[in-house]
N, C-alpha and C. Protein backbone atom coordinates (compact mmCIF):
# COMPACT_ATOMS: atom_id res chain seq x y z
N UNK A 1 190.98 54.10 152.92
CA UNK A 1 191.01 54.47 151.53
C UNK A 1 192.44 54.28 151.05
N UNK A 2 192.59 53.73 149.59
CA UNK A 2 193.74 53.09 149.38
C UNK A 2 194.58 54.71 148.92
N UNK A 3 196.65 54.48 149.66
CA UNK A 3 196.81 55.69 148.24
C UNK A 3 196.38 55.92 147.21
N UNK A 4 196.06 55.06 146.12
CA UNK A 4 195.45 55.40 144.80
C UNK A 4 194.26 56.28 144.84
N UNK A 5 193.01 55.76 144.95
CA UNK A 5 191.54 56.24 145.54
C UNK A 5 192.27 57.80 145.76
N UNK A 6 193.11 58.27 146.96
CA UNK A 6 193.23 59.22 147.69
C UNK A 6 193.89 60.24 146.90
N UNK A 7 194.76 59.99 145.86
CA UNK A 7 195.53 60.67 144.97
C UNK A 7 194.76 61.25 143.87
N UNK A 8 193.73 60.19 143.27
CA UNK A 8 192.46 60.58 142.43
C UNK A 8 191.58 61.26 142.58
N UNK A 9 191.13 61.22 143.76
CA UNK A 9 190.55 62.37 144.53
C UNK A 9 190.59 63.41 144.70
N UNK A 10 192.09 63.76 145.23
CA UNK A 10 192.43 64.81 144.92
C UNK A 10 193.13 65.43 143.88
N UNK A 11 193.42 64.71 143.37
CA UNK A 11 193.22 65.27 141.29
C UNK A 11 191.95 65.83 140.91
N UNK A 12 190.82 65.11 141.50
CA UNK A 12 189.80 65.64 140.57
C UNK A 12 188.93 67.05 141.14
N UNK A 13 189.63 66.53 142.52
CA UNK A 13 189.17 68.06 143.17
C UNK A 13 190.13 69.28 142.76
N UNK A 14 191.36 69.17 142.58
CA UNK A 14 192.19 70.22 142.54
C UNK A 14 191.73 70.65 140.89
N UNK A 15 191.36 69.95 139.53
CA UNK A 15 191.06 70.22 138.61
C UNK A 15 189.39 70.66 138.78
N UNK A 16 189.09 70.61 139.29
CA UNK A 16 187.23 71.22 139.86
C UNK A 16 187.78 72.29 140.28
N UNK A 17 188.92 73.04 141.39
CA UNK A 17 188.96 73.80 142.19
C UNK A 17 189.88 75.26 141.03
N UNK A 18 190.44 74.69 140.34
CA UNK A 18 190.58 75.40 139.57
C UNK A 18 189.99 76.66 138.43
N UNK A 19 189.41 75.83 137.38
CA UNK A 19 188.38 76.89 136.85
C UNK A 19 187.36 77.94 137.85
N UNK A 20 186.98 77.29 139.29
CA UNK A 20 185.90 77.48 139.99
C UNK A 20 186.86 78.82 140.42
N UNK A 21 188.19 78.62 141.20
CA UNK A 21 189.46 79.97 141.47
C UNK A 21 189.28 81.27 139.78
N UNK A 22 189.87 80.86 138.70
CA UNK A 22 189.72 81.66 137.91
C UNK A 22 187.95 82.18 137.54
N UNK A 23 187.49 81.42 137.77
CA UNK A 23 186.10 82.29 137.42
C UNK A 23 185.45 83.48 138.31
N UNK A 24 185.72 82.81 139.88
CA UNK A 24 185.51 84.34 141.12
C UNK A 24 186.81 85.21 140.77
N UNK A 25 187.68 84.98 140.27
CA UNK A 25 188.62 85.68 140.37
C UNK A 25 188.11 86.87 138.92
N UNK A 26 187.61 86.23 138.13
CA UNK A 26 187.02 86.93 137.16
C UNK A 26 185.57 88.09 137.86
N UNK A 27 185.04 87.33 138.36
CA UNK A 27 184.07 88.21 138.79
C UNK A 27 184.41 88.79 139.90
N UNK A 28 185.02 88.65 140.67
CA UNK A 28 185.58 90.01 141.57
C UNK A 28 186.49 90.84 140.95
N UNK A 29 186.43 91.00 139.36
CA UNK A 29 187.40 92.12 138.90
C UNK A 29 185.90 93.10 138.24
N UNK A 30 185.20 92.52 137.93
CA UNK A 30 183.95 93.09 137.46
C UNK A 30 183.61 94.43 138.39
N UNK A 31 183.50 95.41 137.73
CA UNK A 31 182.55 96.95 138.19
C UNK A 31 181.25 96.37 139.17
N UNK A 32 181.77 96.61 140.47
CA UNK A 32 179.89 96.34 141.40
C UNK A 32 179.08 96.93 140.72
N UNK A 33 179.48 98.50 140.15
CA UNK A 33 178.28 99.19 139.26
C UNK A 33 177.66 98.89 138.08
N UNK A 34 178.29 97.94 137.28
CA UNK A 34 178.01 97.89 136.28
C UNK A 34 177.67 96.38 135.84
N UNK A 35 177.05 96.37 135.08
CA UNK A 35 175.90 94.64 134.77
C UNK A 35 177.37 94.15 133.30
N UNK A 36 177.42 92.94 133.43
CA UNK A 36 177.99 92.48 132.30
C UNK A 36 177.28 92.84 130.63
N UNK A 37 178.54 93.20 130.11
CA UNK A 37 178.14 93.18 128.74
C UNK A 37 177.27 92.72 128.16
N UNK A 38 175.94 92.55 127.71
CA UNK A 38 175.29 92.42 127.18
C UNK A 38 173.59 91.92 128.05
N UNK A 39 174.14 92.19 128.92
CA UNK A 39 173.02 92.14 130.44
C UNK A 39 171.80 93.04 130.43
N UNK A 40 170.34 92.03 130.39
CA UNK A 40 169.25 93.28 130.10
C UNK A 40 168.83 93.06 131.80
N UNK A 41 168.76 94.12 132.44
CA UNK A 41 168.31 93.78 133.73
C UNK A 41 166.52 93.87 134.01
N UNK A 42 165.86 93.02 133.86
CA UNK A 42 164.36 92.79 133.85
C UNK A 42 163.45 94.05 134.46
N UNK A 43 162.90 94.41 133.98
CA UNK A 43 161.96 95.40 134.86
C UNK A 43 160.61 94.87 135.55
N UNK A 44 160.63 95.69 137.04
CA UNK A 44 159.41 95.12 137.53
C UNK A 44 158.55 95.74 137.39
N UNK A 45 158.69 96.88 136.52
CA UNK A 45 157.45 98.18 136.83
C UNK A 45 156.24 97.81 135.45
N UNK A 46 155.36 97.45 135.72
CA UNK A 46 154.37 96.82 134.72
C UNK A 46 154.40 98.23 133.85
N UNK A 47 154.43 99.23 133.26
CA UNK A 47 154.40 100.07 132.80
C UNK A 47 155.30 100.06 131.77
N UNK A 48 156.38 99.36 132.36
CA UNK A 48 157.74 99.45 131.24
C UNK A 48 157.69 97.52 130.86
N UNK A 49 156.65 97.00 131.08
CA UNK A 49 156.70 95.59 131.00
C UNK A 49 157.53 95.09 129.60
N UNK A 50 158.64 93.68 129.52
CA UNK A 50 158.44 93.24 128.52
C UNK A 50 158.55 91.91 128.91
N UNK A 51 157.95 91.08 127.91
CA UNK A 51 157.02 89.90 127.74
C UNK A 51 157.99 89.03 127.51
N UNK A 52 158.29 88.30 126.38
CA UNK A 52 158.50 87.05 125.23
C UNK A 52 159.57 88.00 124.47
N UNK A 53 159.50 89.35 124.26
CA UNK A 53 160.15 90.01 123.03
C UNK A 53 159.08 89.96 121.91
N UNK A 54 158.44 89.63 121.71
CA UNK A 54 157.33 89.60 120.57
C UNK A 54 156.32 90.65 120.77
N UNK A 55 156.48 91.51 119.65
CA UNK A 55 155.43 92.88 119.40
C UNK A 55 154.06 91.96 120.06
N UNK A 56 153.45 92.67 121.33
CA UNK A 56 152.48 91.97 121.85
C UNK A 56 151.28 92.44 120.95
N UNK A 57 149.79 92.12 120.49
CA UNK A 57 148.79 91.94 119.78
C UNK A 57 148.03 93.39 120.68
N UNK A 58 147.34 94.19 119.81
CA UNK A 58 146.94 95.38 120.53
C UNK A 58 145.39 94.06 121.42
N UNK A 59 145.57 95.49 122.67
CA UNK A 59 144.82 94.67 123.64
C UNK A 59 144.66 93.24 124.45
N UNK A 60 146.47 93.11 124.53
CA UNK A 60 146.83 92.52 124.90
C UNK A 60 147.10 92.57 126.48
N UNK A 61 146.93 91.61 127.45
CA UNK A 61 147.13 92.19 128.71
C UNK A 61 148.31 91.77 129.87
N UNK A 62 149.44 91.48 129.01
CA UNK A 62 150.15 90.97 129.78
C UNK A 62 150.78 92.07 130.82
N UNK A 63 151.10 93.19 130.57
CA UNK A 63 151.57 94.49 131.52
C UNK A 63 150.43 94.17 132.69
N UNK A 64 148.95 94.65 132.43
CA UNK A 64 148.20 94.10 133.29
C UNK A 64 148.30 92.75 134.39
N UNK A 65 148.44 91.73 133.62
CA UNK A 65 148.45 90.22 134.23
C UNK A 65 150.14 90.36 135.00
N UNK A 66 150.86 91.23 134.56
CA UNK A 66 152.42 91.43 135.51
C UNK A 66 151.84 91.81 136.70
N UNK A 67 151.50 93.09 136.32
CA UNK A 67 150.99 94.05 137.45
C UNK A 67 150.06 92.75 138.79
N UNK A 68 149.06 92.54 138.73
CA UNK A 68 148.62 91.25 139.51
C UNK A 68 149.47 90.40 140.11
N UNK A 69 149.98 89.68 139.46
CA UNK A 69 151.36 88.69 139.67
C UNK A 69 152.12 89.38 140.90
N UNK A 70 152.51 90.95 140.51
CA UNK A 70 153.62 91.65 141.58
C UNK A 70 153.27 92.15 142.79
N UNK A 71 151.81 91.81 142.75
CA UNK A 71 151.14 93.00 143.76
C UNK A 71 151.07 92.18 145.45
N UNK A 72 151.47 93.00 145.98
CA UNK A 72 151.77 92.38 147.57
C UNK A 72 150.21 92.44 148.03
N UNK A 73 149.78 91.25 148.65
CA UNK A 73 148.70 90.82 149.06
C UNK A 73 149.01 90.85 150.68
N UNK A 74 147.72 91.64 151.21
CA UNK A 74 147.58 91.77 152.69
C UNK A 74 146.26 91.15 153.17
N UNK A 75 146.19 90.64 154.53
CA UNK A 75 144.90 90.32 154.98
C UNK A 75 143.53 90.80 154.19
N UNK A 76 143.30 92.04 154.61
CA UNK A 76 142.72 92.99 154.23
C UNK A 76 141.92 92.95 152.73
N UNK A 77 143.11 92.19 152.14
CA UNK A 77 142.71 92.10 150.20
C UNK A 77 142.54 90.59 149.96
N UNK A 78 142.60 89.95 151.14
CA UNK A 78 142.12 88.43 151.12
C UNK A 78 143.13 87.41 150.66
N UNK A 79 144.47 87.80 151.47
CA UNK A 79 145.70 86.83 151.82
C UNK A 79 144.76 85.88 152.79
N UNK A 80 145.46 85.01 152.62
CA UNK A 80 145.81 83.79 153.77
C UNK A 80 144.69 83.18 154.31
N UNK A 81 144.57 82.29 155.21
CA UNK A 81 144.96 82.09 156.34
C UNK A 81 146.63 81.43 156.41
N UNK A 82 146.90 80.97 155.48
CA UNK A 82 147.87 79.90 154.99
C UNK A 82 148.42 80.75 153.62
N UNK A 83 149.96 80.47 154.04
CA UNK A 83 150.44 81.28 152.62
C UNK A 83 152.05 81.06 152.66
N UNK A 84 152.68 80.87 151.36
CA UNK A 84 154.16 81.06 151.56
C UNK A 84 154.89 81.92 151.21
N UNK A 85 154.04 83.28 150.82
CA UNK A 85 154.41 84.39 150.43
C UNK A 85 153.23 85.90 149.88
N UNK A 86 153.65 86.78 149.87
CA UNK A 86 152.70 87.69 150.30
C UNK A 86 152.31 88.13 148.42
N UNK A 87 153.14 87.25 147.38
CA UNK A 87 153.06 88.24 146.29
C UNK A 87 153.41 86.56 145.15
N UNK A 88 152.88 86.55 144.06
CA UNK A 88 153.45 85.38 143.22
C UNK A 88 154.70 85.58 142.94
N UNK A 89 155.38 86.74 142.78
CA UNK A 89 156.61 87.18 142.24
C UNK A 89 157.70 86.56 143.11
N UNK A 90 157.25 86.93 144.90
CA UNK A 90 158.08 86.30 145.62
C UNK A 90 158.62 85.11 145.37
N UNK A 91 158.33 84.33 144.81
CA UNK A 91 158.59 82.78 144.70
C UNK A 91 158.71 82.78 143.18
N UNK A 92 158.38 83.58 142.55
CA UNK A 92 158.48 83.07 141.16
C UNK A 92 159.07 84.70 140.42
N UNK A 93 160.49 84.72 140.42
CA UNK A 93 161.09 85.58 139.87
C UNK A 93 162.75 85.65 139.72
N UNK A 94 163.19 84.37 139.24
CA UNK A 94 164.86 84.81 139.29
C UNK A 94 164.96 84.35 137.32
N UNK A 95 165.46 84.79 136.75
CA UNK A 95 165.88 86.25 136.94
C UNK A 95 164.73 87.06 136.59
N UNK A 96 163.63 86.89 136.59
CA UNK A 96 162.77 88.21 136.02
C UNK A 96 160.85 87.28 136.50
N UNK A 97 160.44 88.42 136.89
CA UNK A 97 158.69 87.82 136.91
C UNK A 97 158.65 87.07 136.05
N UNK A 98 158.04 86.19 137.37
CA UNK A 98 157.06 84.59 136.67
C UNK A 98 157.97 83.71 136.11
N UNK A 99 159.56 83.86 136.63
CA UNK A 99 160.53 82.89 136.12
C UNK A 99 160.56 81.69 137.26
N UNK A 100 161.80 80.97 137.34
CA UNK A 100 161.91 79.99 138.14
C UNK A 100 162.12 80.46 139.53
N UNK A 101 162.88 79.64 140.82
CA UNK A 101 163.12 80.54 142.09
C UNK A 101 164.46 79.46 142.56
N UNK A 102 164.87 80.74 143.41
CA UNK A 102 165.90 80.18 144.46
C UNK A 102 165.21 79.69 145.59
N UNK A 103 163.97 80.55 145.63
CA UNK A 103 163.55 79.33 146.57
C UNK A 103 162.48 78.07 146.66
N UNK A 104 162.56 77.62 147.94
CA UNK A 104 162.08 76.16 148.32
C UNK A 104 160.58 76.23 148.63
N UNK A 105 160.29 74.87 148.47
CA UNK A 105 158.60 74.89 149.11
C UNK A 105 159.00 73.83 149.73
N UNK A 106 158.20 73.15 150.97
CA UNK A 106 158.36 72.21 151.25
C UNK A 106 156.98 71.53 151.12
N UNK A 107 157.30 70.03 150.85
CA UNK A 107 156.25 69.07 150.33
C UNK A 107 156.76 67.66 151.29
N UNK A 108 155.72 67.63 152.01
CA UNK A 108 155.62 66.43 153.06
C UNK A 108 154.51 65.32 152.43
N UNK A 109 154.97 64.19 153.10
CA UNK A 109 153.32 62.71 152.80
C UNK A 109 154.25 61.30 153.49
N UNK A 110 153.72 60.83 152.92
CA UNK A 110 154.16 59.22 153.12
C UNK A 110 153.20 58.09 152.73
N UNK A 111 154.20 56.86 152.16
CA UNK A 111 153.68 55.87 151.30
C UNK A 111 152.89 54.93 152.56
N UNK A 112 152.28 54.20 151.67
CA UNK A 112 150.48 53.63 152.13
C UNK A 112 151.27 51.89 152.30
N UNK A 113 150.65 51.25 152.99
CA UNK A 113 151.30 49.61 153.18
C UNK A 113 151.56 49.06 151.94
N UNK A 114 151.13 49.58 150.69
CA UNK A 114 151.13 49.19 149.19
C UNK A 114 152.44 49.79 148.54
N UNK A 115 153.20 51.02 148.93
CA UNK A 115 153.89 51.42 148.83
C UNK A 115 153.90 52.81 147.85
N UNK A 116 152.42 53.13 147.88
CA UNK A 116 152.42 54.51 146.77
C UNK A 116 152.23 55.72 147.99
N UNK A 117 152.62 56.82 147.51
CA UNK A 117 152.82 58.02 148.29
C UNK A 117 151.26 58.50 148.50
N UNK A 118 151.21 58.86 149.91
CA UNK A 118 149.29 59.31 150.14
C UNK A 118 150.09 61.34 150.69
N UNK A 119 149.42 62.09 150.39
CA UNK A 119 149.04 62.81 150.72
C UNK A 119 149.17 63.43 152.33
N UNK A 120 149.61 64.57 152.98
CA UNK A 120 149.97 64.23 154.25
C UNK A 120 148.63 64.55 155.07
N UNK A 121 148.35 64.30 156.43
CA UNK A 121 147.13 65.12 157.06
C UNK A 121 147.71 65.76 157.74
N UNK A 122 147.83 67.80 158.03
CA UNK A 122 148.31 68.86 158.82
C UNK A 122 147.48 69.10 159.64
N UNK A 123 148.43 69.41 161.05
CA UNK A 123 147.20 69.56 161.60
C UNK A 123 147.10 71.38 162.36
N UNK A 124 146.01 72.19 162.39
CA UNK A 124 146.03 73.31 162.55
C UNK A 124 145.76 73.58 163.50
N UNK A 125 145.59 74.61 163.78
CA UNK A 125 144.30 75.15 165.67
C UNK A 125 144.68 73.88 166.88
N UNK A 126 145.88 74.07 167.08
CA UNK A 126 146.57 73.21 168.04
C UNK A 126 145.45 72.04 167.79
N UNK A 127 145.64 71.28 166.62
CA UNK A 127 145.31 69.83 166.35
C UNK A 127 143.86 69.47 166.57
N UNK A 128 143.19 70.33 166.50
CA UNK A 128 141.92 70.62 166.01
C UNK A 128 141.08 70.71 165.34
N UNK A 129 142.12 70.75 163.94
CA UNK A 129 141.51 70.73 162.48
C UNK A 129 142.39 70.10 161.70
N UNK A 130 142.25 70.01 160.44
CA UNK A 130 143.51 69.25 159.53
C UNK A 130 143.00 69.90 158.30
N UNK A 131 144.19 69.87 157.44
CA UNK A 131 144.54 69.86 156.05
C UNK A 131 145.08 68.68 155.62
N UNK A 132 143.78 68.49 154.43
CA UNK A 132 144.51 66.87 153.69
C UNK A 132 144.40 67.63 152.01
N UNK A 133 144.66 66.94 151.75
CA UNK A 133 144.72 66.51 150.15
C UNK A 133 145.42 67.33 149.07
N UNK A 134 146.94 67.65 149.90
CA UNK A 134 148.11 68.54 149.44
C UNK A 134 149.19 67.96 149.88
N UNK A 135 150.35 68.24 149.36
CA UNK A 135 151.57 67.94 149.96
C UNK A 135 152.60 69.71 150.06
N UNK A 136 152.05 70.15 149.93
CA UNK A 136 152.70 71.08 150.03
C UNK A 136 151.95 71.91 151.39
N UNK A 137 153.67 72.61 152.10
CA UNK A 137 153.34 73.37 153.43
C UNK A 137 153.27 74.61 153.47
N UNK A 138 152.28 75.02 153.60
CA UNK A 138 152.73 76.68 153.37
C UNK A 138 153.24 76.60 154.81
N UNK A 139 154.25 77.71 154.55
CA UNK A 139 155.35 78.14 155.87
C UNK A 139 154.52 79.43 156.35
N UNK A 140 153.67 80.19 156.39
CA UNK A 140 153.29 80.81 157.18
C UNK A 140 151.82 81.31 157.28
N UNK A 141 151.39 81.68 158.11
CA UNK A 141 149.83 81.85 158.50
C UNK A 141 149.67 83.17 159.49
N UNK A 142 148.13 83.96 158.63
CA UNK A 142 147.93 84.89 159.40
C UNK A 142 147.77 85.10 160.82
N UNK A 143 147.55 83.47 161.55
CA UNK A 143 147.46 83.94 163.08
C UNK A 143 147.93 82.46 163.59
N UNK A 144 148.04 82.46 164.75
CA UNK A 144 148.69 80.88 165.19
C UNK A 144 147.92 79.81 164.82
N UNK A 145 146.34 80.03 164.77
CA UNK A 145 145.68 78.87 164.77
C UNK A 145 145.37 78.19 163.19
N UNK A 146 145.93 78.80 162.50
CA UNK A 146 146.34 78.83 161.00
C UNK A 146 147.51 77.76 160.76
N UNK A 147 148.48 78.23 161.51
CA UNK A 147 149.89 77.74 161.51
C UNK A 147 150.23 75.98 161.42
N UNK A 148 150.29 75.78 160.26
CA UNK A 148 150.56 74.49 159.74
C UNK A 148 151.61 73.51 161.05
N UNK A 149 151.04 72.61 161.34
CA UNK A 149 152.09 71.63 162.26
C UNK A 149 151.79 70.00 161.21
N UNK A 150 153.44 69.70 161.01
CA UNK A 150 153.76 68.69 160.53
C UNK A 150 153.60 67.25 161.26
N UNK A 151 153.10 66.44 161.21
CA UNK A 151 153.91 65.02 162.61
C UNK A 151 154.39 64.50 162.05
N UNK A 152 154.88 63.88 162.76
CA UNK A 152 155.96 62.46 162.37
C UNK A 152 155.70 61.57 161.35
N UNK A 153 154.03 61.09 161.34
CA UNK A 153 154.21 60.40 160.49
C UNK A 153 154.26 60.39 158.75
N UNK A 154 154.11 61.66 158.91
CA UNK A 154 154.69 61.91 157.25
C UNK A 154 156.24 62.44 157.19
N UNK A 155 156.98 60.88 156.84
CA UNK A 155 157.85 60.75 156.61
C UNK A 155 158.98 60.91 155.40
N UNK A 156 158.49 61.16 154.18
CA UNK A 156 158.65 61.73 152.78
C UNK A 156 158.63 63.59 153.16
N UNK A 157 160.08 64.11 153.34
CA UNK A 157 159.92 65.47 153.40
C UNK A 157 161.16 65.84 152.38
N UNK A 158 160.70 66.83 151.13
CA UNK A 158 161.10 67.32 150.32
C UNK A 158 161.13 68.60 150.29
N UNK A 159 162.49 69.99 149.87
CA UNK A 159 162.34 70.64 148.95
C UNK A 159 162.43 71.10 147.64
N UNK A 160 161.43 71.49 147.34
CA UNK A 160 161.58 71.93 145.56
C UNK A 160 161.24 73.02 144.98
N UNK A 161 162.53 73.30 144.16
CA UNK A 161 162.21 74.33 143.82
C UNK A 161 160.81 75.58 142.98
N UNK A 162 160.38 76.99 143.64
CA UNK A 162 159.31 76.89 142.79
C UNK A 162 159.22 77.51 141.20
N UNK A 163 158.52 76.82 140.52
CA UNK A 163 158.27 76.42 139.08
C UNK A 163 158.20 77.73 138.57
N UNK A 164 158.42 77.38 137.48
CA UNK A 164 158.67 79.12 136.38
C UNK A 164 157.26 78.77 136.24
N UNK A 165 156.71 79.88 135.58
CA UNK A 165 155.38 80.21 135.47
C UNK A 165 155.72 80.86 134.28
N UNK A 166 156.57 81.12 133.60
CA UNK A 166 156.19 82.28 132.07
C UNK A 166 156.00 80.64 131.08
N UNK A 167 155.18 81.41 130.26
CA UNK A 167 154.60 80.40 129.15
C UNK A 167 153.17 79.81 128.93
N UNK A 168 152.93 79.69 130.63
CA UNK A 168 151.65 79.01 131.04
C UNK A 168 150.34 79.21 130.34
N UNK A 169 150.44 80.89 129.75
CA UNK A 169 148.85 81.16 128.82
C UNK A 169 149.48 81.29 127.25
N UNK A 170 150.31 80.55 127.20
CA UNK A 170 150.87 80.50 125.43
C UNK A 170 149.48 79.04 125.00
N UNK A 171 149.80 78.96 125.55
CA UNK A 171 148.26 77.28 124.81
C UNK A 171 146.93 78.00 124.15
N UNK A 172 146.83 78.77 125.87
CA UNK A 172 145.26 79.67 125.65
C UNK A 172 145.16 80.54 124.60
N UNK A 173 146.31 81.04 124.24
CA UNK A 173 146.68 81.78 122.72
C UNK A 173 146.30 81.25 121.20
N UNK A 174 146.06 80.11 121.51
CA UNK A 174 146.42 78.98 120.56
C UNK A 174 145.00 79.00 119.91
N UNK A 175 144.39 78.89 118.95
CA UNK A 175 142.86 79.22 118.37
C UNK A 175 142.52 77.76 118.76
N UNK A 176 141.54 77.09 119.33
CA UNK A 176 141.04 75.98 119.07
C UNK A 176 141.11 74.85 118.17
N UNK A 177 140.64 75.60 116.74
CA UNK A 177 140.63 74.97 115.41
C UNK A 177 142.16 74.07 115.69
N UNK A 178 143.41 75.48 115.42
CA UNK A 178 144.70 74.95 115.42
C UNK A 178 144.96 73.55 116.18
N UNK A 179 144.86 73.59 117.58
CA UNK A 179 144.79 72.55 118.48
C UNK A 179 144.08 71.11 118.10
N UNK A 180 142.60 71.37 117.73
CA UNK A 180 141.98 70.20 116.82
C UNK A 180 142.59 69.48 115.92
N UNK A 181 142.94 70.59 114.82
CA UNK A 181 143.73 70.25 113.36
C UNK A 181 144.94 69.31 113.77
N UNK A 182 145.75 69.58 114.96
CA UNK A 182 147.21 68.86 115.22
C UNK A 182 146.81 67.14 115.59
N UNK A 183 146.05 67.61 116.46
CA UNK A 183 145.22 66.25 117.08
C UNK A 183 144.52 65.41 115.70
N UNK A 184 143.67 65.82 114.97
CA UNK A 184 143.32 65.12 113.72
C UNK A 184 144.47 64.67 112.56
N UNK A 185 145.50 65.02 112.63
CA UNK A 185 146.50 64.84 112.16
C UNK A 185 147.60 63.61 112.44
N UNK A 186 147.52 63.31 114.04
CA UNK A 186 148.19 62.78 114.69
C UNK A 186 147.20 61.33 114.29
N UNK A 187 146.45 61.52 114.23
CA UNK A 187 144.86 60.58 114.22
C UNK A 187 144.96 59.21 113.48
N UNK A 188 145.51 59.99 112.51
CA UNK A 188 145.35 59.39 111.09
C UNK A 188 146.44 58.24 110.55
């Protein structure tokens, strides 16, 4: 790498490394106890639910539909065999239920002699059975013979992050007519 290249480099790192120094330096002066100024910290307790911010419509059930969403699922209540988490919230809550996630799913497959992506085949019950027509792995299972095994030849292995979920029944809200009317509009 030429001096030049090497000098630029580290220009652009030392100007990256900068703001990145004053900003922890900012937040390690911050109260551990206390949430930044103007910080609403989300509630999980369906009781104290809030939504969108919008006065919800009497008989409305979103506190309800939270409550579901949060509720830890056991064998017993008809989890699994296959699962990547015991609750929707788990995976879908930063910063607040049914938002986006820090975490990962993993999604396996591999492309066909044509070159389009097929679907992977898993195989379960020490290779006994299979799962097709998903790309996604659930990472854990109620008993070993559950327990997802990857092979080799699905070669396409991805993680991604999992998907916010708030918004999803704003459509279903939507009167029919309305939906028609936009579409007949567009029509014309």
């Amino acid at each position: 790498m030429s001096l030049r290249r090497k000098a630029l480099l580290s220009g652009c790192l030392l100007a990256a490394a900068i703001p990145l120094a004053i900003g922890i330096t900012g937040i390690g002066q911050q109260s551990a106890k206390e949430a930044p100024a103007g910080f609403n910290t989300p509630s999980f307790n369906s009781a104290a639910s809030i939504s969108n911010g919008i006065v919800e419509p009497p008989g409305d059930s979103f506190a309800r539909d939270q409550n579901v969403y949060e509720k830890n699922e056991a064998v017993k209540d008809g989890l699994g065999p296959v699962y990547n988490a015991t609750s929707c919230v788990t995976c879908h809550q930063n910063p607040n239920s049914g938002a986006a996630s820090q975490i990962t799913e993993l999604r396996v497959g591999h492309n066909d002699a044509n070159g389009n992506f097929v679907n992977p085949t898993i195989f379960i019950n020490d290779g006994k059975d299979t799962i097709t027509g998903r790309s996604i792995v659930d990472d854990r299972a109620i008993g070993p013979q559950a327990q997802e095994h990857i092979p080799d030849t699905e070669t396409i292995r991805t993680l991604r992050a999992a998907l916010n979920t708030l918004g999803d029944g704003f459509v279903e809200a939507i009167d029919d007519s309305t939906l028609i009317a936009i579409a007949e509009r567009h029509r014309n």
